[in-house]
Protein backbone atom coordinates (compact mmCIF):
# COMPACT_ATOMS: atom_id res chain seq x y z
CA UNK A 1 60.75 105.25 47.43
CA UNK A 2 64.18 105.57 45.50
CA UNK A 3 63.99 108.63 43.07
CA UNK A 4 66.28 107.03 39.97
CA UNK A 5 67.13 110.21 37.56
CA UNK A 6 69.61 109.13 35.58
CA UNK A 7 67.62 105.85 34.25
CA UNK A 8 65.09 106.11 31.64
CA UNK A 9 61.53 104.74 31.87
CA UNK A 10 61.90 101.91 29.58
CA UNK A 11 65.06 100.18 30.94
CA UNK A 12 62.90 100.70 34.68
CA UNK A 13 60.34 98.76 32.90
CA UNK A 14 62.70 96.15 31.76
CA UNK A 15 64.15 95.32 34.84
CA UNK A 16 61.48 96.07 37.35
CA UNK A 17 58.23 95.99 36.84
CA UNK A 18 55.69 98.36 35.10
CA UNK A 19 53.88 99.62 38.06
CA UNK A 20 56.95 100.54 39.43
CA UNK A 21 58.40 102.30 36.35
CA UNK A 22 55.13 103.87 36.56
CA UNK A 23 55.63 105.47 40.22
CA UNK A 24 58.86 106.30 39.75
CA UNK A 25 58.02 108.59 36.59
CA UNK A 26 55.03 110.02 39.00
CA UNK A 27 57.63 110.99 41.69
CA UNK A 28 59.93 112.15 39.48
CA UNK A 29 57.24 114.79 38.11
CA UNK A 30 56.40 115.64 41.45
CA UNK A 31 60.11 116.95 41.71
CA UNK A 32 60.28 118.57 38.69
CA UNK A 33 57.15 120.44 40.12
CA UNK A 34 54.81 119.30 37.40
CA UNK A 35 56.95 119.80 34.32
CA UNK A 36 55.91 117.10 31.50
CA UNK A 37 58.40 118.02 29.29
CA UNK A 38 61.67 118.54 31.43
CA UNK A 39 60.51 114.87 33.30
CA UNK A 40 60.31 113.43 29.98
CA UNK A 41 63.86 114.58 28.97
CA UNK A 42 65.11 113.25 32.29
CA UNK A 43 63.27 109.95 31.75
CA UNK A 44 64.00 109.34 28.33
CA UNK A 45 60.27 108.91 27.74
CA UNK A 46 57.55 110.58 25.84
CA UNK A 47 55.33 113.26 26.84
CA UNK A 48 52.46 110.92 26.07
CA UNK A 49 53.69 108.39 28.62
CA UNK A 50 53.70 110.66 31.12
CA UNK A 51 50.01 111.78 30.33
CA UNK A 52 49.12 107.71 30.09
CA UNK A 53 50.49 107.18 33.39
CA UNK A 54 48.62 110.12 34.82
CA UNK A 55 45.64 108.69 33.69
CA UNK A 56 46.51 105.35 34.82
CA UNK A 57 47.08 107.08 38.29
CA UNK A 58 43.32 108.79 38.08
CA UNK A 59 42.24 105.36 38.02
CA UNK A 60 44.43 104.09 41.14
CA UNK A 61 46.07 101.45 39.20
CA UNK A 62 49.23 101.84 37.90
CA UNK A 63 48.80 98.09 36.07
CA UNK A 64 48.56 97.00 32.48
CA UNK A 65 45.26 95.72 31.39
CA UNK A 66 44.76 92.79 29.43
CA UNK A 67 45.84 92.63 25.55
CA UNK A 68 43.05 90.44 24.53
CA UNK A 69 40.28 91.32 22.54
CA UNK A 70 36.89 92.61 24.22
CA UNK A 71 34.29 91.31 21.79
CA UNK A 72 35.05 88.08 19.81
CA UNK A 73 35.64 88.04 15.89
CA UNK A 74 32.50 88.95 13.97
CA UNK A 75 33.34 86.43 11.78
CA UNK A 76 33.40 83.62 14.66
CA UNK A 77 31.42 80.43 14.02
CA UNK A 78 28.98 80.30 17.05
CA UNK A 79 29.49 78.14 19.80
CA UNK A 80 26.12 76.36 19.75
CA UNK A 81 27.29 75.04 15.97
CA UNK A 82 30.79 74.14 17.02
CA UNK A 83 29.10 72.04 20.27
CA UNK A 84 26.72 70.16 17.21
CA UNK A 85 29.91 70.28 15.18
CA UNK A 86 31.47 68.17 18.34
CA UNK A 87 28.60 65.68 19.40
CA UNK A 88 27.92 64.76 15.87
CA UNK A 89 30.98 63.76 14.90
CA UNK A 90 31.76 62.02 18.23
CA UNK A 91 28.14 59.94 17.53
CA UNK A 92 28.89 59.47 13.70
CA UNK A 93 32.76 59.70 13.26
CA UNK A 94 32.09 61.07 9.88
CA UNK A 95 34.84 63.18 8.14
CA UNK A 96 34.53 66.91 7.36
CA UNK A 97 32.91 66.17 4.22
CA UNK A 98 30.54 63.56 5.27
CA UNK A 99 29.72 65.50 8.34
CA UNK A 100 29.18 68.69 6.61
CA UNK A 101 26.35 66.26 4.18
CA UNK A 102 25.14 64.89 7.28
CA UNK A 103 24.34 68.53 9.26
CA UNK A 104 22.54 69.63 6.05
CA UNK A 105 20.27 66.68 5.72
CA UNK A 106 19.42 66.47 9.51
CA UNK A 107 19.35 69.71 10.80
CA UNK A 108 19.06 72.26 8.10
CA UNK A 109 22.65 73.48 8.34
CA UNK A 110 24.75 74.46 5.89
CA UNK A 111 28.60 75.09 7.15
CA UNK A 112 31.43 75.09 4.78
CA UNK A 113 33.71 71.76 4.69
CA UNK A 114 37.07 73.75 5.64
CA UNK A 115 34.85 75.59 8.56
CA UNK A 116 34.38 72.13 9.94
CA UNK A 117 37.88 70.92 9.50
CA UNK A 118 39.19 73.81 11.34
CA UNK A 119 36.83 73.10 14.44
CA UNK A 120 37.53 69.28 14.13
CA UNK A 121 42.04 70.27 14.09
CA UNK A 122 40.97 73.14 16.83
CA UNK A 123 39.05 70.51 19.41
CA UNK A 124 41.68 67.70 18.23
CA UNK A 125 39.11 65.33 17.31
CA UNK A 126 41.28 64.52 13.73
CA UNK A 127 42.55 61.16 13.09
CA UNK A 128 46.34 60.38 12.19
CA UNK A 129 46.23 59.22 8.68
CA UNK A 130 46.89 55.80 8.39
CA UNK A 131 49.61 54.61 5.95
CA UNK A 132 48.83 51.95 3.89
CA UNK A 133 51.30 49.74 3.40
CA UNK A 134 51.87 47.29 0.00
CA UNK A 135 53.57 44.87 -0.96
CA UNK A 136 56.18 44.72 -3.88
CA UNK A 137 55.74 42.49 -5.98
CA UNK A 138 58.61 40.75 -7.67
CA UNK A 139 58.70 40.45 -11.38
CA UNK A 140 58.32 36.20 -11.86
CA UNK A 141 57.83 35.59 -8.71
């Protein structure tokens, strides 16, 4: 493996990949016989990087992990009431008002209007408004 001093970590990143930034900064502390600091300086990087990467390294894998969330929103309307959300108003073609009406009376539900809109725009089950079109009327005509 090339040994590249003179570049720092985050242009290696850049134009490489990661993981290869990564080893790079791993055999570059090997050289400078364990020094954090004085590999930092020479990698234009932070001390902390160095002790991420180490970690990463304890691991055996010098990859990224995911950026997405672990657990879903709190907050997040559950799937079993979006799939009733679906069906009914793919049976009933009923509005987000109507539909919201309609949930309460038959199954004891009681979701707010804009919660429903957001699943019907989300699942693209929303109709194109229709423009009505009128005639003009011509005075004595």
């Amino acid at each position: 493996m090339a040994i590249v001093l003179s570049q720092s970590y985050l242009y290696l990143k850049k134009q490489t990949s990661p993981q290869y930034a990564r080893q790079v900064l791993l055999e570059n502390l090997l050289r400078n016989k364990g020094n954090v600091e004085k590999t930092a300086q020479k990698m234009q990087c932070s001390k902390n990087t160095i002790y991420l990467t180490l970690n990463k390294q304890k691991g055996n894998d010098l990859n990224d992990k995911p950026h997405i969330p672990k657990r879903p929103h709190p907050k997040t309307t559950k799937k079993e009431i979006v799939s009733i959300i679906i069906k009914e108003r793919k049976q009933t073609g009923f509005g987000k008002r109507k539909l919201r009406h309609y949930l309460f009376n038959k199954k004891g539900l009681l979701i707010p209007e804009s919660t429903i809109g957001k699943i019907l725009k989300r699942e693209r089950l929303i109709r194109s408004k229709r423009r009505v079109r009128r005639e003009i009327s011509t005075p004595g005509g």
